[in-house]
C-alpha atoms as a PDB file:
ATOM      1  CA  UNK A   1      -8.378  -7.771  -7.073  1.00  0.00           C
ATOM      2  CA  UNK A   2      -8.844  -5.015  -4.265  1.00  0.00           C
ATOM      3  CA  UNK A   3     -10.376  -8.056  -2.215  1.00  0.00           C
ATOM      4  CA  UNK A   4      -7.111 -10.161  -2.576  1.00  0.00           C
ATOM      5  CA  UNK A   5      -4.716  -6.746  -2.245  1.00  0.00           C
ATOM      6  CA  UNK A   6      -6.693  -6.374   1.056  1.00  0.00           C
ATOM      7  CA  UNK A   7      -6.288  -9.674   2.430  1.00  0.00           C
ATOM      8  CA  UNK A   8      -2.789  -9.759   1.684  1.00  0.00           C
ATOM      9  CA  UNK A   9      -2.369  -6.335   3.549  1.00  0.00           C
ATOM     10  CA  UNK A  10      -3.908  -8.036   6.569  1.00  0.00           C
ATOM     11  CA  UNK A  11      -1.994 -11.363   6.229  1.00  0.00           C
ATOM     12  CA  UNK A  12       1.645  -9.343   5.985  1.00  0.00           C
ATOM     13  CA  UNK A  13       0.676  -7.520   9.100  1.00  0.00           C
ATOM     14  CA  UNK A  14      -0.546 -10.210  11.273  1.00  0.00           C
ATOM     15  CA  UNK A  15       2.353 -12.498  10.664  1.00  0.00           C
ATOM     16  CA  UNK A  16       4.790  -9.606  10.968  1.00  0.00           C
ATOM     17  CA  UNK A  17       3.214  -9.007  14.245  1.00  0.00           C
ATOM     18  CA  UNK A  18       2.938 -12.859  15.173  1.00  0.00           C
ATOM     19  CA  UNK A  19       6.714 -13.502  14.402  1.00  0.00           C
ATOM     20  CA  UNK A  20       7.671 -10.394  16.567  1.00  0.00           C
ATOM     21  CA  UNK A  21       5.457 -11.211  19.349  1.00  0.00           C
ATOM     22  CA  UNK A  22       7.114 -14.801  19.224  1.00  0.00           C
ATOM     23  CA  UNK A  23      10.637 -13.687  18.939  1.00  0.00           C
ATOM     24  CA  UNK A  24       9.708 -11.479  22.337  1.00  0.00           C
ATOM     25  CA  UNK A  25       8.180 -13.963  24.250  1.00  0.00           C
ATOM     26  CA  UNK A  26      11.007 -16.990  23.303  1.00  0.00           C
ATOM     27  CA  UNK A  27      14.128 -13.986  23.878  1.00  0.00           C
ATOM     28  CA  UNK A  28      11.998 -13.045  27.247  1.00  0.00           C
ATOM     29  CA  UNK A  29      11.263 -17.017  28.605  1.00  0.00           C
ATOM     30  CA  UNK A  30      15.151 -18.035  27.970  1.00  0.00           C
ATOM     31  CA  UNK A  31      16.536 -14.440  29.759  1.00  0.00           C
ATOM     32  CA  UNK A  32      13.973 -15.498  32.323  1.00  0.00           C
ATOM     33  CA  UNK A  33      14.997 -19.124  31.934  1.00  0.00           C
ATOM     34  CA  UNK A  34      18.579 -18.881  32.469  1.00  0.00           C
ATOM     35  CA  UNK A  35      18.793 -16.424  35.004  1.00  0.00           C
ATOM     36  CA  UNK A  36      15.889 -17.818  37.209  1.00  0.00           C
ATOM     37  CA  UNK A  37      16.752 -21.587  36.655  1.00  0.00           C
ATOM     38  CA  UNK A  38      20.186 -21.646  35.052  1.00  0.00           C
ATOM     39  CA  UNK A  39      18.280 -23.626  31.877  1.00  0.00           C
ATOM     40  CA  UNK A  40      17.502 -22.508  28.759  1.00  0.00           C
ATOM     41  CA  UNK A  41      15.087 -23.624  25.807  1.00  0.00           C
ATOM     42  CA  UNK A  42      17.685 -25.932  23.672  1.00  0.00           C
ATOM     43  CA  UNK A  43      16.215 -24.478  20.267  1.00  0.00           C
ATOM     44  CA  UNK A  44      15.052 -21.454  21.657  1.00  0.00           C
ATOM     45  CA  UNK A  45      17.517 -19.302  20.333  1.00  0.00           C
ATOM     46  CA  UNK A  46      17.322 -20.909  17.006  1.00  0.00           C
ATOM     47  CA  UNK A  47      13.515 -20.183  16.501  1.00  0.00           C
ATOM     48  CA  UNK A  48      14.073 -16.655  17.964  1.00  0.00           C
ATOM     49  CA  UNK A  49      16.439 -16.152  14.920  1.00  0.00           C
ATOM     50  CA  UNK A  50      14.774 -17.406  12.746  1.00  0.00           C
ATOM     51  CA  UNK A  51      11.766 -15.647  13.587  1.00  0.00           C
ATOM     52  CA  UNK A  52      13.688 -12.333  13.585  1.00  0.00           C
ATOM     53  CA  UNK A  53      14.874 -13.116  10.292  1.00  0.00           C
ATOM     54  CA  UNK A  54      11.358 -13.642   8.739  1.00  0.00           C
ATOM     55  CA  UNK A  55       9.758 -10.731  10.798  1.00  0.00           C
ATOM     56  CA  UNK A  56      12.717  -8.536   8.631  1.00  0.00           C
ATOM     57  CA  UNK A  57      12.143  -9.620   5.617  1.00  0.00           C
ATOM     58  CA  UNK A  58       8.383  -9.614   6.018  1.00  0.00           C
ATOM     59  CA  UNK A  59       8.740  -5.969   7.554  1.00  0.00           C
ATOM     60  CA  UNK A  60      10.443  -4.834   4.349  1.00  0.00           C
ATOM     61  CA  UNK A  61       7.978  -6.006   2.179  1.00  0.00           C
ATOM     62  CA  UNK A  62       5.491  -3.979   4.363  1.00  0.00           C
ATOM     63  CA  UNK A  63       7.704  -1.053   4.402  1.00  0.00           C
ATOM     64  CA  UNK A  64       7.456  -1.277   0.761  1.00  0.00           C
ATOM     65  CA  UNK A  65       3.757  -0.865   0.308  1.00  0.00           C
ATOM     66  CA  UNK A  66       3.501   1.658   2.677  1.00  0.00           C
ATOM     67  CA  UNK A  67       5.980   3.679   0.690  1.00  0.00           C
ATOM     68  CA  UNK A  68       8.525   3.772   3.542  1.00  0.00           C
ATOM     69  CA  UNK A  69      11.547   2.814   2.657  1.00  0.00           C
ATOM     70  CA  UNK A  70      14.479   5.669   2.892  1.00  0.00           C
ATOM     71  CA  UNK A  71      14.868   7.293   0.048  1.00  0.00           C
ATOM     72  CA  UNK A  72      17.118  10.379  -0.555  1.00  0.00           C
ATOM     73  CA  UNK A  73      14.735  13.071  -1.877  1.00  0.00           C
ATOM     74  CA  UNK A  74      16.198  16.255  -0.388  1.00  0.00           C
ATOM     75  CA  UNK A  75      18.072  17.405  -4.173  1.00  0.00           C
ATOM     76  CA  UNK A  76      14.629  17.066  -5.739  1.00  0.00           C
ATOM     77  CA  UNK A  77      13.506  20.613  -3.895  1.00  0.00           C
ATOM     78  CA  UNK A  78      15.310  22.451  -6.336  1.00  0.00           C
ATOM     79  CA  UNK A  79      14.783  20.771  -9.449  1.00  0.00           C
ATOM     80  CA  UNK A  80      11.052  20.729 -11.411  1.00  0.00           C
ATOM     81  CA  UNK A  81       8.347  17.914 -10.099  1.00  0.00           C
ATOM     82  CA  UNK A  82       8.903  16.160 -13.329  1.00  0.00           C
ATOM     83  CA  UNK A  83      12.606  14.990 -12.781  1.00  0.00           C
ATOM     84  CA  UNK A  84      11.403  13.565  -9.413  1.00  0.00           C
ATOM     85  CA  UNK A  85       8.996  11.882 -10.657  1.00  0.00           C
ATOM     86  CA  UNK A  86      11.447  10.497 -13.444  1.00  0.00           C
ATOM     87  CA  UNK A  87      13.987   9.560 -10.884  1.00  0.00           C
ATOM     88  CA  UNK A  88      11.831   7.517  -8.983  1.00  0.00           C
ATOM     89  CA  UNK A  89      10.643   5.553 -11.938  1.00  0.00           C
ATOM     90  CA  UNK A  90      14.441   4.406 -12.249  1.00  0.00           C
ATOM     91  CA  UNK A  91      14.838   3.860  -8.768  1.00  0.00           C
ATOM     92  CA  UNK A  92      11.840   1.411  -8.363  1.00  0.00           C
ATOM     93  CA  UNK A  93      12.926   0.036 -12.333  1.00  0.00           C
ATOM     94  CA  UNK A  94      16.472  -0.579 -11.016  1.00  0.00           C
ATOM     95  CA  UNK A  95      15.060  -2.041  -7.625  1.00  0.00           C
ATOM     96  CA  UNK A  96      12.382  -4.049  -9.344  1.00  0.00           C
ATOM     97  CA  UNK A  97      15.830  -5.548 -11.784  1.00  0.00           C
ATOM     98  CA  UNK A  98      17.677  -6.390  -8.869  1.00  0.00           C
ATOM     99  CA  UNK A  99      14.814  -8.286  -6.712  1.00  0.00           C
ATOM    100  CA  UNK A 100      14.625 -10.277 -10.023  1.00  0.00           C
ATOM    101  CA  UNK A 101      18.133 -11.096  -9.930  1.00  0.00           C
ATOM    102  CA  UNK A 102      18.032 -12.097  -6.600  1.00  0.00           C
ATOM    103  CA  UNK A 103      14.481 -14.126  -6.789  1.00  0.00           C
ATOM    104  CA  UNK A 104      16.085 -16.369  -9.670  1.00  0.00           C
ATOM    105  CA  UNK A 105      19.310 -16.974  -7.239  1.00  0.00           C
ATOM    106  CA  UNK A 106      17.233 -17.666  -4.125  1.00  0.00           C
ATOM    107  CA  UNK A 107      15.322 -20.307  -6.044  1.00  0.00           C
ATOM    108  CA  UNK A 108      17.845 -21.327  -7.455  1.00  0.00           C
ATOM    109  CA  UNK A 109      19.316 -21.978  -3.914  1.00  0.00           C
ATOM    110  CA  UNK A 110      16.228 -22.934  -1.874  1.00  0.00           C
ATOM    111  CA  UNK A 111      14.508 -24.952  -4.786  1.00  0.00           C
ATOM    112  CA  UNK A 112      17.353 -27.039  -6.329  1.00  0.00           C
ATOM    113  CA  UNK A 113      20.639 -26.433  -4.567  1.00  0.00           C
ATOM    114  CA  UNK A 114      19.716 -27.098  -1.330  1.00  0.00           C
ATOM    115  CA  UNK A 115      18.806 -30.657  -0.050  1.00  0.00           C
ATOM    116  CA  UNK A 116      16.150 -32.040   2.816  1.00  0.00           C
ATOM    117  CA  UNK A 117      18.762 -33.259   4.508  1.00  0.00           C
ATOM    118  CA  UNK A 118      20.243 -29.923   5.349  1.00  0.00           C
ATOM    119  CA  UNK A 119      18.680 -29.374   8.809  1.00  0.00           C
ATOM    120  CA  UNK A 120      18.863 -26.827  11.784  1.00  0.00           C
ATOM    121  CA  UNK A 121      20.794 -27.767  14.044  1.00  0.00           C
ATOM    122  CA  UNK A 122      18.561 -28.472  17.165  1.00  0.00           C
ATOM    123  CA  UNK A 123      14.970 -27.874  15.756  1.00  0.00           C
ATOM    124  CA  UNK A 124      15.954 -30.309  13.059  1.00  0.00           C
ATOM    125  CA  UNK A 125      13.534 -28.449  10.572  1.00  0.00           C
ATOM    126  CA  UNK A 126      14.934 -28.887   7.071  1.00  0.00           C
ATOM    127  CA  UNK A 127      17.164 -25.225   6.352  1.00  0.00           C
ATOM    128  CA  UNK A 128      15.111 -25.176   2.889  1.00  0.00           C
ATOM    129  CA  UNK A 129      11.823 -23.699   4.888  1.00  0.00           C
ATOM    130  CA  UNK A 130      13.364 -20.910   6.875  1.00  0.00           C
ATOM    131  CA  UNK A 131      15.500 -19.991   3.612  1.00  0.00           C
ATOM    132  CA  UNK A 132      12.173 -19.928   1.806  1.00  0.00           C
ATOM    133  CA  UNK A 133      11.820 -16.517   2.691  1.00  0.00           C
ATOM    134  CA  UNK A 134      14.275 -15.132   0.491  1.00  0.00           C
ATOM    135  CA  UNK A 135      12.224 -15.419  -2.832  1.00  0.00           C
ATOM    136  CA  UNK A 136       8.799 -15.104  -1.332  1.00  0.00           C
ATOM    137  CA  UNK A 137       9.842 -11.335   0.109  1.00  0.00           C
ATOM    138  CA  UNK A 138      11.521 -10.494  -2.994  1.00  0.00           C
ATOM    139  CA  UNK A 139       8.701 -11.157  -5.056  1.00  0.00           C
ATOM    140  CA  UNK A 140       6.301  -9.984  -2.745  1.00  0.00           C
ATOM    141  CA  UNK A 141       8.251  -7.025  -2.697  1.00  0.00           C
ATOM    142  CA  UNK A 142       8.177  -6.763  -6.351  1.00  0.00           C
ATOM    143  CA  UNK A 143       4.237  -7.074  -6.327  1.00  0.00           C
ATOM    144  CA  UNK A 144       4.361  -4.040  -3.924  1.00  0.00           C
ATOM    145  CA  UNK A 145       6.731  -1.613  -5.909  1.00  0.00           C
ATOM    146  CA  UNK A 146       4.617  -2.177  -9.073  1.00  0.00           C
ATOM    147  CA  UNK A 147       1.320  -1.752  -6.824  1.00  0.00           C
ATOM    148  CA  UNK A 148       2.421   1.466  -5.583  1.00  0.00           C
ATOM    149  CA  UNK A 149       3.146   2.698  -9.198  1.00  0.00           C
ATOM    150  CA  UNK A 150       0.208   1.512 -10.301  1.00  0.00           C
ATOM    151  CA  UNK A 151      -1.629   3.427  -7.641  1.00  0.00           C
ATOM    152  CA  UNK A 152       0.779   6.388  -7.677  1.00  0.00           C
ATOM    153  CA  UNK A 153       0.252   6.851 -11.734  1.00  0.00           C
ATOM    154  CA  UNK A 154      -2.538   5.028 -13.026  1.00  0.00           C
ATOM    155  CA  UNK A 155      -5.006   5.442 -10.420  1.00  0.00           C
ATOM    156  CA  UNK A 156      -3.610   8.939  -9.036  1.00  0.00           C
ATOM    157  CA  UNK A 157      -3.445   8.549  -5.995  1.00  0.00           C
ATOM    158  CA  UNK A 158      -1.525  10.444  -3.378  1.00  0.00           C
ATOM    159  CA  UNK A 159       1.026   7.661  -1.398  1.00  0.00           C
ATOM    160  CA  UNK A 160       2.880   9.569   1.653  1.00  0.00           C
ATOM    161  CA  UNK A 161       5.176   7.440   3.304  1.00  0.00           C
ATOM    162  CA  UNK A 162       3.919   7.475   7.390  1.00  0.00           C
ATOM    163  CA  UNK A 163       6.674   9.031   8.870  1.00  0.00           C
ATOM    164  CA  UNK A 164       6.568  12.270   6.142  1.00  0.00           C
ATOM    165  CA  UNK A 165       2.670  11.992   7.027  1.00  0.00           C
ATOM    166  CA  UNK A 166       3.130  11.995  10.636  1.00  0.00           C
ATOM    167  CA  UNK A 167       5.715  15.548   9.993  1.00  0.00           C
ATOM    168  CA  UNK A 168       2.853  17.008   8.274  1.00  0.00           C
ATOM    169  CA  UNK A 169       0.940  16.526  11.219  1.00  0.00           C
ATOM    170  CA  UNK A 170       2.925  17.647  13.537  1.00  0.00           C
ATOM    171  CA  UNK A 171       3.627  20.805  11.699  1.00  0.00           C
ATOM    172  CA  UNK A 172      -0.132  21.420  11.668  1.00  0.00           C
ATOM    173  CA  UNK A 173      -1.066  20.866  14.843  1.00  0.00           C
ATOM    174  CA  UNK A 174       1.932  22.072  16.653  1.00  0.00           C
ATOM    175  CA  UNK A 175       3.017  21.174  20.209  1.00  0.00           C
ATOM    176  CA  UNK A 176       0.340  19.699  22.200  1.00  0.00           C
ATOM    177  CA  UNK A 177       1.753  21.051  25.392  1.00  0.00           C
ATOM    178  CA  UNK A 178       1.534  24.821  25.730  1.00  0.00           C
ATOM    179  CA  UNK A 179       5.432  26.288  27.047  1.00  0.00           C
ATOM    180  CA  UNK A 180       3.712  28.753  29.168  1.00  0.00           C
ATOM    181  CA  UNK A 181       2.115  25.825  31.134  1.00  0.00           C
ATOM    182  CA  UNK A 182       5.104  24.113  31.660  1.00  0.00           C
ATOM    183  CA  UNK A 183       6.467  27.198  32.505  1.00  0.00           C
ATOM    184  CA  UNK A 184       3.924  28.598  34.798  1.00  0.00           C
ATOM    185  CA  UNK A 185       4.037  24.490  36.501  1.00  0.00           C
ATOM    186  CA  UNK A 186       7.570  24.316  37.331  1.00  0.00           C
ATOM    187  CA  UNK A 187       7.851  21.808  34.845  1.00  0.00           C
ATOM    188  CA  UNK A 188      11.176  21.805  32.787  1.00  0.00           C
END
């Protein structure tokens, strides 16, 4: 299971990083394109969204095993560890409910509503494979909340989002500049 949880890690972040790397270089070659040449790509702007799109939903499932989506836990300073810990069980319950919801409806959609004759407009790639995203990141999503609980109460371990990680670091290592050197250098 680790085995598969690790290959998965590595497959979400290499085709988040693919998909941004090709919405880059398709935005960059028709801004190039049409001011160099006064042509442009005819479905590059198509592929560019669509790639965005993916790379968004893809980057929220990644957010979500890293822990990193916002969450409002400033009220929680004053209140006892257990009624955090209780409130984020509903949270993740109620979010876990509502991907549900919304994996059934984008089946629903992608699977049986929509037909292979619905294409885009000048790829002409049926509209059913770039909607397919919509239930694979909710479930994926789903995998990852109940993987983080699992690890967060089963297995004990300690999940810190990366930006409240990176604070803790800064706080600990302070300013790598010292002010009297940029003082002393004329530096502002």
């Amino acid at each position: 299971m680790r085995i598969f949880l690790k290959c998965l890690d590595n497959l979400e972040n290499y085709l988040c990083q693919f998909l941004l790397v090709v919405f880059v270089i398709i935005l960059f070659a028709q801004i190039m394109l049409r001011n160099l040449f006064s042509y442009s790509i005819p479905w590059g702007d198509e592929l560019a969204t669509y790639a965005f799109v993916w790379f968004a939903y893809l980057g929220a499932v990644y957010a979500t095993r890293m822990s990193a989506h916002n969450r409002v836990t400033f009220q929680f300073r004053f209140l006892p560890r257990w009624v955090e810990t209780a409130c984020g069980v509903l949270t993740d319950i109620i979010w876990i409910a509502f991907n549900a919801v919304f994996i059934y409806y984008s089946y629903d959609f992608v699977f049986n509503k929509m037909n292979l004759f619905w294409k885009s407009q000048t790829m002409g790639v049926p509209m059913k494979y770039f909607y397919l995203i919509l239930p694979l990141a909710f479930t994926a999503m789903t995998v990852r909340i109940l993987q983080t609980n699992y690890l967060k109460f089963v297995r004990k371990e300690d999940i810190v989002d990366p930006d409240s990680q990176a604070m803790q670091e800064l706080k600990q290592t302070g300013p790598s500049v010292n002010d009297d050197d940029q003082r002393g250098s004329g530096t502002p």
